[in-house]
Protein backbone atom coordinates (compact mmCIF):
# COMPACT_ATOMS: atom_id res chain seq x y z
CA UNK A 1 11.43 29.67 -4.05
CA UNK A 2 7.99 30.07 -5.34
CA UNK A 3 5.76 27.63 -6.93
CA UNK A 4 4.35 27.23 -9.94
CA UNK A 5 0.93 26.39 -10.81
CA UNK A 6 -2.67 27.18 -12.35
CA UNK A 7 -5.78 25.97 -11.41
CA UNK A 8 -8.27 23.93 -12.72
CA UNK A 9 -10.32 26.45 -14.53
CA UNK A 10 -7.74 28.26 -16.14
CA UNK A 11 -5.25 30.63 -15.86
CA UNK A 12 -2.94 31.70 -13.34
CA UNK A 13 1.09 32.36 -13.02
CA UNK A 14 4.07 29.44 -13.14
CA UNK A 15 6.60 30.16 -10.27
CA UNK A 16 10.00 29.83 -11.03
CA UNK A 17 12.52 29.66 -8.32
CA UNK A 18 14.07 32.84 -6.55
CA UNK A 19 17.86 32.83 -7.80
CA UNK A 20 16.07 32.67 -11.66
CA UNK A 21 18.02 31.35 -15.33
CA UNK A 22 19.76 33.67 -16.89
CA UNK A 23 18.02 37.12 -15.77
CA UNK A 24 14.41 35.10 -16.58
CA UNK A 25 12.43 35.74 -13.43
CA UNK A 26 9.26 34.75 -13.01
CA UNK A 27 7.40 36.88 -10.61
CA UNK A 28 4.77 36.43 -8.16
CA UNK A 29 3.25 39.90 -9.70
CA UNK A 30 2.10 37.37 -12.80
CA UNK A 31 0.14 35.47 -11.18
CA UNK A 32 -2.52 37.12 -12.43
CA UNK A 33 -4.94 35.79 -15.22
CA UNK A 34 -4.98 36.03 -19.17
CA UNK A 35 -7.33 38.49 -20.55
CA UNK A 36 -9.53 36.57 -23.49
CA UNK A 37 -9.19 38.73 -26.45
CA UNK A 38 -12.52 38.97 -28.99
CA UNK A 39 -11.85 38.30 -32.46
CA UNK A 40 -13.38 39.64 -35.60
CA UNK A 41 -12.75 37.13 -37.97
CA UNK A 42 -15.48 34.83 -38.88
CA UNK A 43 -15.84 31.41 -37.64
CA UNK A 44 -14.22 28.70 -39.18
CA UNK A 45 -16.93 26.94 -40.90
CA UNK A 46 -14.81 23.16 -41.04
CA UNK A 47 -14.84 23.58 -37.13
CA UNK A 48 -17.16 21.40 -35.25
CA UNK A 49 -17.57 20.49 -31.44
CA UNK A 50 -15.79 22.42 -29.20
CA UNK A 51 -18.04 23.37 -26.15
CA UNK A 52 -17.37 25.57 -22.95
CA UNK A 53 -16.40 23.42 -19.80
CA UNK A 54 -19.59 21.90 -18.72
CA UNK A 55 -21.09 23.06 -15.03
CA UNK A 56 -21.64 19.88 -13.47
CA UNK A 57 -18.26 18.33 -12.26
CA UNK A 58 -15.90 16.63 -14.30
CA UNK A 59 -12.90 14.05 -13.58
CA UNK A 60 -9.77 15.35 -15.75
CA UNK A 61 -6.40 13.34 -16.05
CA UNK A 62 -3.62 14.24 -17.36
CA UNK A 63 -2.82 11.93 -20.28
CA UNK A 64 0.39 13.58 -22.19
CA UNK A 65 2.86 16.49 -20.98
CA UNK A 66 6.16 18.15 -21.90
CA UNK A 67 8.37 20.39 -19.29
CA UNK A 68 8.72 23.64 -20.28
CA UNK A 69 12.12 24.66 -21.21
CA UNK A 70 13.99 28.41 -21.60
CA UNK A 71 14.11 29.51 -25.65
CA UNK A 72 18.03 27.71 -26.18
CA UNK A 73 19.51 26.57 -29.33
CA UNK A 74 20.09 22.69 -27.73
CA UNK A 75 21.98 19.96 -29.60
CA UNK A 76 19.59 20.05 -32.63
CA UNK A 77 17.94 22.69 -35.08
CA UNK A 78 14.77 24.34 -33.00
CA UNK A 79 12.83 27.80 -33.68
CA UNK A 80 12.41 28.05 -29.91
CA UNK A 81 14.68 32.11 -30.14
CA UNK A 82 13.13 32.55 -33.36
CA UNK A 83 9.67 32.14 -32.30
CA UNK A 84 6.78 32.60 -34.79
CA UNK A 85 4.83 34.67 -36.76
CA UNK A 86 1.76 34.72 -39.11
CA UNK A 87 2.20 30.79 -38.52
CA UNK A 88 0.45 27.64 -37.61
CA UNK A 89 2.77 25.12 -35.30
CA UNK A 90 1.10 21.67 -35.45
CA UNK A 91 1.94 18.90 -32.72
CA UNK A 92 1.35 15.18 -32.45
CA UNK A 93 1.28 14.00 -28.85
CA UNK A 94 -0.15 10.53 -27.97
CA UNK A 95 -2.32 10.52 -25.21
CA UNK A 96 -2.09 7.49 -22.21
CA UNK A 97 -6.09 7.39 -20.97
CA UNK A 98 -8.97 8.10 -22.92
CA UNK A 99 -12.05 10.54 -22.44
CA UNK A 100 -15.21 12.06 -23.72
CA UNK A 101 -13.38 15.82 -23.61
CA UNK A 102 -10.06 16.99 -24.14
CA UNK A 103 -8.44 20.31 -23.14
CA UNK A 104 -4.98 21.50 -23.56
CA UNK A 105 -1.89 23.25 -21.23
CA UNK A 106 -0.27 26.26 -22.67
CA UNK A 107 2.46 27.31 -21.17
CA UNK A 108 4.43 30.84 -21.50
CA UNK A 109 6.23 30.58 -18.48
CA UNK A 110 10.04 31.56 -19.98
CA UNK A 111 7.96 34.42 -22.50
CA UNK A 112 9.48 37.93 -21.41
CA UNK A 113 5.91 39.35 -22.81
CA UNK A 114 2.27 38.35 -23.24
CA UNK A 115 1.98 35.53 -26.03
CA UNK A 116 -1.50 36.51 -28.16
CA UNK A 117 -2.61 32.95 -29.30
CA UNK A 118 -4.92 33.39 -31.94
CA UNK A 119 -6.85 30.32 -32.18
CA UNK A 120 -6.26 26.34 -31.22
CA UNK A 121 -7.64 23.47 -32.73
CA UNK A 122 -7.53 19.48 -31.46
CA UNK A 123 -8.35 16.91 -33.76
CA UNK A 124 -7.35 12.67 -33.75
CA UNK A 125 -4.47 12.55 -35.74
CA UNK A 126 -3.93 11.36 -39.08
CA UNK A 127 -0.34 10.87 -40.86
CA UNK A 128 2.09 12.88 -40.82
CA UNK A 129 0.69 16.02 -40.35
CA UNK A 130 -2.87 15.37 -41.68
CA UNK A 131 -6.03 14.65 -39.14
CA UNK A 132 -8.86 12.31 -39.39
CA UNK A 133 -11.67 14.30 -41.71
CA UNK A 134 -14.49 15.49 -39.47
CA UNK A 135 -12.60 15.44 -35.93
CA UNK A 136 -11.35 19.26 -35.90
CA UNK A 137 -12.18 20.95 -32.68
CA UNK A 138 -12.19 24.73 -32.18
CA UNK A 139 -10.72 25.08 -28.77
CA UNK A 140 -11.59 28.13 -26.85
CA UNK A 141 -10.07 29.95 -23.66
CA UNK A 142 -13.28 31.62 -21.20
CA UNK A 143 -15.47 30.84 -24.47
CA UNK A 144 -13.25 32.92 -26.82
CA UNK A 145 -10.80 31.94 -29.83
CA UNK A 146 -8.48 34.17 -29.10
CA UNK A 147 -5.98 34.57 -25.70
CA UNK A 148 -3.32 36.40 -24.40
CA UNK A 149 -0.77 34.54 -21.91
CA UNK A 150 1.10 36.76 -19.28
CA UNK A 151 4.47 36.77 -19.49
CA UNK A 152 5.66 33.59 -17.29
CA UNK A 153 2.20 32.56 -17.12
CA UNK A 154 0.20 29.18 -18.34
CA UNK A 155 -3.51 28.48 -19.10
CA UNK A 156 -6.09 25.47 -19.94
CA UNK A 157 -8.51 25.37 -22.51
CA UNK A 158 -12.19 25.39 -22.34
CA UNK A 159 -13.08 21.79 -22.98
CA UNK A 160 -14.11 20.30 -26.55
CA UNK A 161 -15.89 17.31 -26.89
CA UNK A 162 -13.95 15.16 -28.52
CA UNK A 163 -13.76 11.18 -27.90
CA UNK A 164 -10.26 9.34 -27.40
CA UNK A 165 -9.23 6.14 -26.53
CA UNK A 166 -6.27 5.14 -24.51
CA UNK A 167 -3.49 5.31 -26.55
CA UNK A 168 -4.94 7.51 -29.76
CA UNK A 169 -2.53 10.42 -31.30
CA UNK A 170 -3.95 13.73 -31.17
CA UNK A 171 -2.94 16.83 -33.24
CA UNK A 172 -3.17 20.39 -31.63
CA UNK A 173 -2.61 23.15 -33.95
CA UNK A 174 -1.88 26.94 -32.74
CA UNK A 175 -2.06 29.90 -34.75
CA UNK A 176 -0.69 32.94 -33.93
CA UNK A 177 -1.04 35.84 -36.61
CA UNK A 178 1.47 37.82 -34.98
CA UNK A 179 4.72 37.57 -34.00
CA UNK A 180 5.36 35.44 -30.67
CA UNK A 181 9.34 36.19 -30.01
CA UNK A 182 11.47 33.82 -27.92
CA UNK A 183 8.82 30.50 -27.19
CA UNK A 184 8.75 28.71 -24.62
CA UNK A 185 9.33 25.08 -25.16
CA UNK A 186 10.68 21.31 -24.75
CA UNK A 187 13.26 20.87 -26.94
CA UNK A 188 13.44 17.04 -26.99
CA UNK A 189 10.20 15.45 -28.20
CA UNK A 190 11.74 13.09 -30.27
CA UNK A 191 8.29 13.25 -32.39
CA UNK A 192 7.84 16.02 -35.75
CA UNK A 193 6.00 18.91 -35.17
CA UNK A 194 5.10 20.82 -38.29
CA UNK A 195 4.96 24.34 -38.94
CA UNK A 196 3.16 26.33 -42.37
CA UNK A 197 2.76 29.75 -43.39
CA UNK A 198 -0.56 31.71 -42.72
CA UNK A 199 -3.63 30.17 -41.06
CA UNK A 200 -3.83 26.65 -41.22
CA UNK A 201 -5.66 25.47 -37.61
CA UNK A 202 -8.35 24.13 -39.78
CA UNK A 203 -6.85 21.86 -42.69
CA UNK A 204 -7.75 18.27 -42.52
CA UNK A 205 -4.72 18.02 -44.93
CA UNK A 206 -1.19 18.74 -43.86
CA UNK A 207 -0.13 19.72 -46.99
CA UNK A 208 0.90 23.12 -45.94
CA UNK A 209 2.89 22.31 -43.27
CA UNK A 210 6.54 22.05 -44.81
CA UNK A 211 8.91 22.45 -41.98
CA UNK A 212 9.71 20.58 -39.32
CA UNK A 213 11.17 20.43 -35.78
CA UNK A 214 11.38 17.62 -32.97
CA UNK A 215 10.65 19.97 -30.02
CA UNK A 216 7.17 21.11 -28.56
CA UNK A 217 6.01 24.20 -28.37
CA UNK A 218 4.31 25.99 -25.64
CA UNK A 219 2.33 22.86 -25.21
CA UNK A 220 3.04 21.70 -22.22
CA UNK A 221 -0.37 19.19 -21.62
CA UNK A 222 -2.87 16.99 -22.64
CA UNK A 223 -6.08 16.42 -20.59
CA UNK A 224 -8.97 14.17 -20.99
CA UNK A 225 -12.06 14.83 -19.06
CA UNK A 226 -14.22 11.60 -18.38
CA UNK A 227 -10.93 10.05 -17.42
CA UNK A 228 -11.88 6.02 -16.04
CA UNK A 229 -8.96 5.95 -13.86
CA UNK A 230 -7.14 8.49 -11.11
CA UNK A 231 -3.65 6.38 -10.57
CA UNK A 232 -1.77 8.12 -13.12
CA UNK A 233 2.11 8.14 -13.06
CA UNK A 234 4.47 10.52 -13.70
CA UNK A 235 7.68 9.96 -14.89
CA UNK A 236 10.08 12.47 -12.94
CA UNK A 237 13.86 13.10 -14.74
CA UNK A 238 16.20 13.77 -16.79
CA UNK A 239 17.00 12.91 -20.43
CA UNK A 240 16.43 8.82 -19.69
CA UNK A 241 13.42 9.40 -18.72
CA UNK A 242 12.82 12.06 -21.93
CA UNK A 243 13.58 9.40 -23.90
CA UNK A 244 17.08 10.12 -25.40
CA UNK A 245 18.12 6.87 -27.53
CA UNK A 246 14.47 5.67 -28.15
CA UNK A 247 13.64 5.59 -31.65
CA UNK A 248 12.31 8.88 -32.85
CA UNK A 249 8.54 9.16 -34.05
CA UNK A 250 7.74 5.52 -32.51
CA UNK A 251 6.76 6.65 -29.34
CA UNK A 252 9.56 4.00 -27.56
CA UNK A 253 10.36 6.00 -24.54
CA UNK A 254 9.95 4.25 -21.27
CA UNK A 255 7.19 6.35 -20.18
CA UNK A 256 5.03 4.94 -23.76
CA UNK A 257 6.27 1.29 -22.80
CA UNK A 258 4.58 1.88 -19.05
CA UNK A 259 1.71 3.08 -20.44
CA UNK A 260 1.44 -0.04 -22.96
CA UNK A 261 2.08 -2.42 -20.21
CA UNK A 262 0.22 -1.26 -17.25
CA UNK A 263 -2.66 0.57 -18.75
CA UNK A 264 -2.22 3.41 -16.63
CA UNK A 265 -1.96 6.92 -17.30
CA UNK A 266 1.70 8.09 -17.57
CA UNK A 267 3.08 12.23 -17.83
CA UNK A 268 6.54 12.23 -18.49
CA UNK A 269 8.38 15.09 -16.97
CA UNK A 270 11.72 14.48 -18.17
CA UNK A 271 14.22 17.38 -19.11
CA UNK A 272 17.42 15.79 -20.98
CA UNK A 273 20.00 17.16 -19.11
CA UNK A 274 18.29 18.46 -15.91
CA UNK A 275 19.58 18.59 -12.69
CA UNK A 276 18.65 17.71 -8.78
CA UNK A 277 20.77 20.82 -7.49
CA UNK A 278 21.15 23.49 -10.17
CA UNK A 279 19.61 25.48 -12.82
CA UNK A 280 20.63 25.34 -16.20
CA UNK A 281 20.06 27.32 -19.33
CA UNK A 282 19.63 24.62 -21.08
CA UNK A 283 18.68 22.03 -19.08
CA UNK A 284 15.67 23.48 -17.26
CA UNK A 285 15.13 24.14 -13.40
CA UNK A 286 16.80 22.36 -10.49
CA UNK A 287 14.12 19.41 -9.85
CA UNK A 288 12.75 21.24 -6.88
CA UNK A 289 12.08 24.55 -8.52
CA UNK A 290 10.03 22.73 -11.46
CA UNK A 291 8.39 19.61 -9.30
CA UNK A 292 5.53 21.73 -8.49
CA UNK A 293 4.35 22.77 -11.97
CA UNK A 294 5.65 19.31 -13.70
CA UNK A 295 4.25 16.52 -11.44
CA UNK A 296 2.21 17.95 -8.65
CA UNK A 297 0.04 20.60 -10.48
CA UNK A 298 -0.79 17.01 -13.03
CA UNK A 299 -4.45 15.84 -12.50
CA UNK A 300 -4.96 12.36 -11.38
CA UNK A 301 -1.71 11.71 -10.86
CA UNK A 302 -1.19 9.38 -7.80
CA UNK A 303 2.81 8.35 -8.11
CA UNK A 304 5.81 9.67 -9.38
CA UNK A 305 9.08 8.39 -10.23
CA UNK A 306 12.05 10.21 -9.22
CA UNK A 307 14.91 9.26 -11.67
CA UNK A 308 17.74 11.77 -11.65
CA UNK A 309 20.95 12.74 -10.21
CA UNK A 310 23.28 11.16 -13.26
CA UNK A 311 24.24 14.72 -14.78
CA UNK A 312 24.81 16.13 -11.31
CA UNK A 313 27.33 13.65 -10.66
CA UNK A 314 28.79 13.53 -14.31
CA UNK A 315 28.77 17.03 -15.29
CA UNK A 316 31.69 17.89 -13.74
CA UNK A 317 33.85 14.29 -15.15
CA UNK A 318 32.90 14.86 -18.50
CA UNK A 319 34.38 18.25 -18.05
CA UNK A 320 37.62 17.04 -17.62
CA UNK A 321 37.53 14.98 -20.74
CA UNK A 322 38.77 15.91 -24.30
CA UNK A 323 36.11 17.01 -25.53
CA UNK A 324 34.03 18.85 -22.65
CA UNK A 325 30.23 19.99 -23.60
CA UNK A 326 29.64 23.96 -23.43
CA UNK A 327 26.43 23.09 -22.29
CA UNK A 328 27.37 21.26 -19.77
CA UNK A 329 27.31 23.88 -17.00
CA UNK A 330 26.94 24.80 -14.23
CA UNK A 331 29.03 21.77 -13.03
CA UNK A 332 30.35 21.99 -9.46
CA UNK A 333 31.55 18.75 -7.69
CA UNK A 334 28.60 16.78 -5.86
CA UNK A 335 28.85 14.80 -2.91
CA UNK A 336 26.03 11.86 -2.10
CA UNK A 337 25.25 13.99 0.80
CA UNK A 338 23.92 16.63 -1.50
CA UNK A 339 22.16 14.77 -3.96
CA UNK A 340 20.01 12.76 -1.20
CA UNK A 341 19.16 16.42 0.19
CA UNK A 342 17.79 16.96 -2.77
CA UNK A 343 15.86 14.03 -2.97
CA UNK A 344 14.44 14.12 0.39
CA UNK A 345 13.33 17.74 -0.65
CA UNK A 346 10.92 15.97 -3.61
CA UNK A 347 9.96 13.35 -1.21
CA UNK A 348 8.70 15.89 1.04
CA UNK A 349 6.48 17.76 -2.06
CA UNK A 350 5.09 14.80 -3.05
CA UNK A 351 3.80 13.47 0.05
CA UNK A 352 2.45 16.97 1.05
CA UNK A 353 0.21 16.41 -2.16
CA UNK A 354 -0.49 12.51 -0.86
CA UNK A 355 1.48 10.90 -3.86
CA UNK A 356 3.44 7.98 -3.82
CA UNK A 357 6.81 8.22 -4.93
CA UNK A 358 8.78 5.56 -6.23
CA UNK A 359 12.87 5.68 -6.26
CA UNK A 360 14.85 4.54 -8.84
CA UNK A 361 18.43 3.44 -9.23
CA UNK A 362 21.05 5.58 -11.24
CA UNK A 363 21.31 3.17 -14.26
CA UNK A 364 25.62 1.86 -14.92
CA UNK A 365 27.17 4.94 -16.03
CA UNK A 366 30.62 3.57 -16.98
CA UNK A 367 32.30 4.18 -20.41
CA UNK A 368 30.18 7.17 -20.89
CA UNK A 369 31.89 10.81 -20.93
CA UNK A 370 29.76 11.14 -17.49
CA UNK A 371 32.23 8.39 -16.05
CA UNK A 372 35.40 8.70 -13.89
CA UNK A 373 36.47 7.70 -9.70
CA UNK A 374 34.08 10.96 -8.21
CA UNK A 375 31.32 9.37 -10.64
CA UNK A 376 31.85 5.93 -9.36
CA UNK A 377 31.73 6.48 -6.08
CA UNK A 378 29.10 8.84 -5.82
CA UNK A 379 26.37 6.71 -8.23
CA UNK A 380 27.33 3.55 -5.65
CA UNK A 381 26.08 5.83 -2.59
CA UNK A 382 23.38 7.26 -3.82
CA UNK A 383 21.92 3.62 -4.86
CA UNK A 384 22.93 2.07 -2.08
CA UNK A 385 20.92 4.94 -0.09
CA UNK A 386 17.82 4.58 -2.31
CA UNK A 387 17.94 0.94 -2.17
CA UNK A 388 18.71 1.12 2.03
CA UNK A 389 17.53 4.42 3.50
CA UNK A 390 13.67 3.47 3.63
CA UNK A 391 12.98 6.96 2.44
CA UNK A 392 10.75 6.21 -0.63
CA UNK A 393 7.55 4.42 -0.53
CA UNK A 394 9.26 1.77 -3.12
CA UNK A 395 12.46 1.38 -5.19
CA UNK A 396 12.73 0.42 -8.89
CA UNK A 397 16.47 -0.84 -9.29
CA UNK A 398 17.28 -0.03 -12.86
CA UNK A 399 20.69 -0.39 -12.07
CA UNK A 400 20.56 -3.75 -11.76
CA UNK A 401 18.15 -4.30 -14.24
CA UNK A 402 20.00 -3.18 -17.17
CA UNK A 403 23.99 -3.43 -15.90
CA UNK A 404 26.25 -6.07 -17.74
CA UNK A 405 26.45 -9.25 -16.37
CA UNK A 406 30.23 -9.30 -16.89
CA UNK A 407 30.90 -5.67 -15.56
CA UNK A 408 27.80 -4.30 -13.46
CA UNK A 409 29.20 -0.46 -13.87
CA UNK A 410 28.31 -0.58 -17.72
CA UNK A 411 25.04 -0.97 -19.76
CA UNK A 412 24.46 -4.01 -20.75
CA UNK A 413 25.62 -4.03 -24.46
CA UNK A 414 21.95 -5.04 -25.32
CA UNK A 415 20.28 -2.41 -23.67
CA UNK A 416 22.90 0.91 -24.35
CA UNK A 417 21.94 3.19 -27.40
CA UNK A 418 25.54 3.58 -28.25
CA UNK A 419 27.07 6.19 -25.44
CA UNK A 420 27.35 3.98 -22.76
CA UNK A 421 24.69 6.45 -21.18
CA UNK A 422 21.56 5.98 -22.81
CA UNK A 423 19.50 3.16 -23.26
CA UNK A 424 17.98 2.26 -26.69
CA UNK A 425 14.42 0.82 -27.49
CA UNK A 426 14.75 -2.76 -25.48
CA UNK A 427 16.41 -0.76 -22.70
CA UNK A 428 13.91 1.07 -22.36
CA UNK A 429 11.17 -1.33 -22.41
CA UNK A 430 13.24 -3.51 -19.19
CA UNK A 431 12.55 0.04 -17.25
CA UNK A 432 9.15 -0.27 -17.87
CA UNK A 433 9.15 -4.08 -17.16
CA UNK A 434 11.07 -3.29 -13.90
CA UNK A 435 8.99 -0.31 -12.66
CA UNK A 436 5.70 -1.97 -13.67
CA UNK A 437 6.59 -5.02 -10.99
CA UNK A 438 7.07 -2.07 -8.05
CA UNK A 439 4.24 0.09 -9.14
């Protein structure tokens, strides 16, 4: 298994693991850097601010991220296998600690060849897909517009001088005049991103940008430099920690309700449908494979929560159901055993890095099409050895804090988004309660 990673400068290759998704490998040969490209068009005259990383030392923190995902169609419309061309892709990401700088984390680590970015900008967001007048940002890579990503590779910006608070929305725009193929993305954001025709990076006005998706797009990070704080927390999982069931566009995930209630810096690192164990073409990396580049390669970040194991035990039940998912796969039987391997295997990355990490409880599972007597049993070890085994440096029991009173096995009718799996808004907001208490 190799890791993935890229340094704080800029640019260097994301690792995926040996056995690869679908023929996608990532080799070690690209871990090599992007070459700048020079651009002849003239500079963008509505652009102000952006500046070249300064020399003298800076504290960055990550204060928003998305885990890249493989180009897959997914349960809702995406252009991640169409890609893009002659386009701008606008994104609205809402950013958990505030700065004097920003810089952003591109990420073409599933791209079969270089990505050519054409130019970037950051601005505070406005509605919809309009900014605030005045707060564009020209963001440039080695002190050019222009970049080209390496095939399986990821970069940072130069840093722009830009001033957010904790909490503020920020728009990053890409253009890319030519044509991308497959992208790399996160297919549930749960948030619009916008997409126009031509050259847009500029426009105070989102006017232009007609279409829309609710996946991100090779963005995979937000970073504020000036950061006050270095105890960030990130949010390690599958699609309860993505936020599947929250409200979309209100930013009601768990991860946003930490953030609101502790004042910390939160990453979520969620993948709906990820796995401890296995690899999935649509579901991302086994945890392992992808803990590297999603939690440990975040700056200040001093905890993570591990909160996953629910599809590798319920995979293989809802395939015996009436109506089994073709994406659920693959979907072998899982023993405790196995899963608290796995877990022991994250423990171990974290604390090599010095982090904290923080178990959590498999939330009541029962009623769902993840449900049946292997499920049962399994969920009731694996908490039991979370809860018991000592192996964490603290435990968040979310199964406890959101069962029903009258049948611990289910959600709590209160707190379940309507598949028995999922919680919904208030749910979501007793994780954060729960976690914040532990933290």
């Amino acid at each position: 298994m190799s890791k993935a990673g890229i340094n704080e400068a800029g640019i260097n290759g994301a690792g995926v693991n040996e056995t690869g998704i679908n023929a996608t490998r990532i080799s070690r040969a690209a871990r090599r850097g992007a070459v700048p490209l020079a651009v002849g068009a003239a500079a963008l005259a509505l652009l102000a601010g952006a500046q070249p990383s300064s020399a003298r030392p800076v504290a960055w923190g990550a204060a928003w991220a998305a885990s890249p995902q493989l180009p897959a169609t997914g349960f809702t419309p995406n252009w991640s296998q169409e890609g893009f061309s002659r386009q701008s892709v606008r994104q609205v990401v809402r950013v958990t600690e505030g700065g004097d700088q920003v810089r952003i984390r591109l990420s073409n680590a599933y791209g079969t060849s270089p990505l050519t970015l054409t130019g970037a900008t950051v601005a505070k967001a406005g509605r919809g897909a309009d900014v605030r007048p005045g707060s564009v940002r020209e963001l440039t890579f080695g002190g050019r517009r222009s970049v080209s990503i390496p095939a399986h590779g990821e970069l940072r910006s130069d840093a722009a001088r830009l001033g957010l608070d904790r909490l503020d929305s920020v728009t990053v725009t890409l253009y890319f005049a030519g044509t991308t193929g497959p992208a790399t993305f996160h297919a549930q954001g749960f948030a619009d991103t916008y997409r126009a025709e031509g050259d847009h990076r500029a426009d105070p006005s989102g006017r232009a940008f007609a279409a829309t998706s609710r996946s991100w797009y090779y963005l995979s990070g937000v970073e504020v430099g000036g950061a006050a704080r270095r105890d960030g927390v990130a949010l390690f999982g599958d699609s309860i920690t993505d936020g599947f069931g929250s409200t979309p566009g209100a930013d009601r995930r768990y991860s946003d309700a930490l953030a609101e209630r502790t004042g910390r810096p939160v990453v979520n690192a969620g993948i709906g449908g990820n796995l401890v164990l296995n690899d999935s073409a649509w579901y991302g990396e086994r945890s392992a494979a992808r803990f590297g580049r999603d939690v440990l390669d975040q700056p200040g970040v001093s905890t993570v929560v591990v909160l996953e194991g629910v599809n590798d035990i319920g995979f293989s039940e809802a395939q015996k159901g009436p109506n089994p998912q073709p994406t659920y796969k693959p979907a072998p039987v899982v023993s405790s055993a196995q899963l608290i391997d796995g877990y022991r295997e994250l423990i171990r990355q974290a604390h090599g890095k010095g982090l904290k990490v923080v178990g959590a409880t498999l939330l009541p599972l029962k009623g769902s099409d993840h449900w049946g007597a292997h499920a049962a049993r399994v969920s009731d070890q694996v908490n039991d050895w979370i809860r018991t085994s000592g192996a964490f440096d603290a435990v968040v029991d979310f199964d406890k804090a959101l069962a029903s009173k009258t049948d611990p096995d289910r959600l709590a009718a209160a707190y379940d988004s309507g598949d028995a799996l999922h919680p919904n808004d208030a749910g979501y907001r007793v994780m954060a309660e729960a976690l914040a208490g532990v933290l």
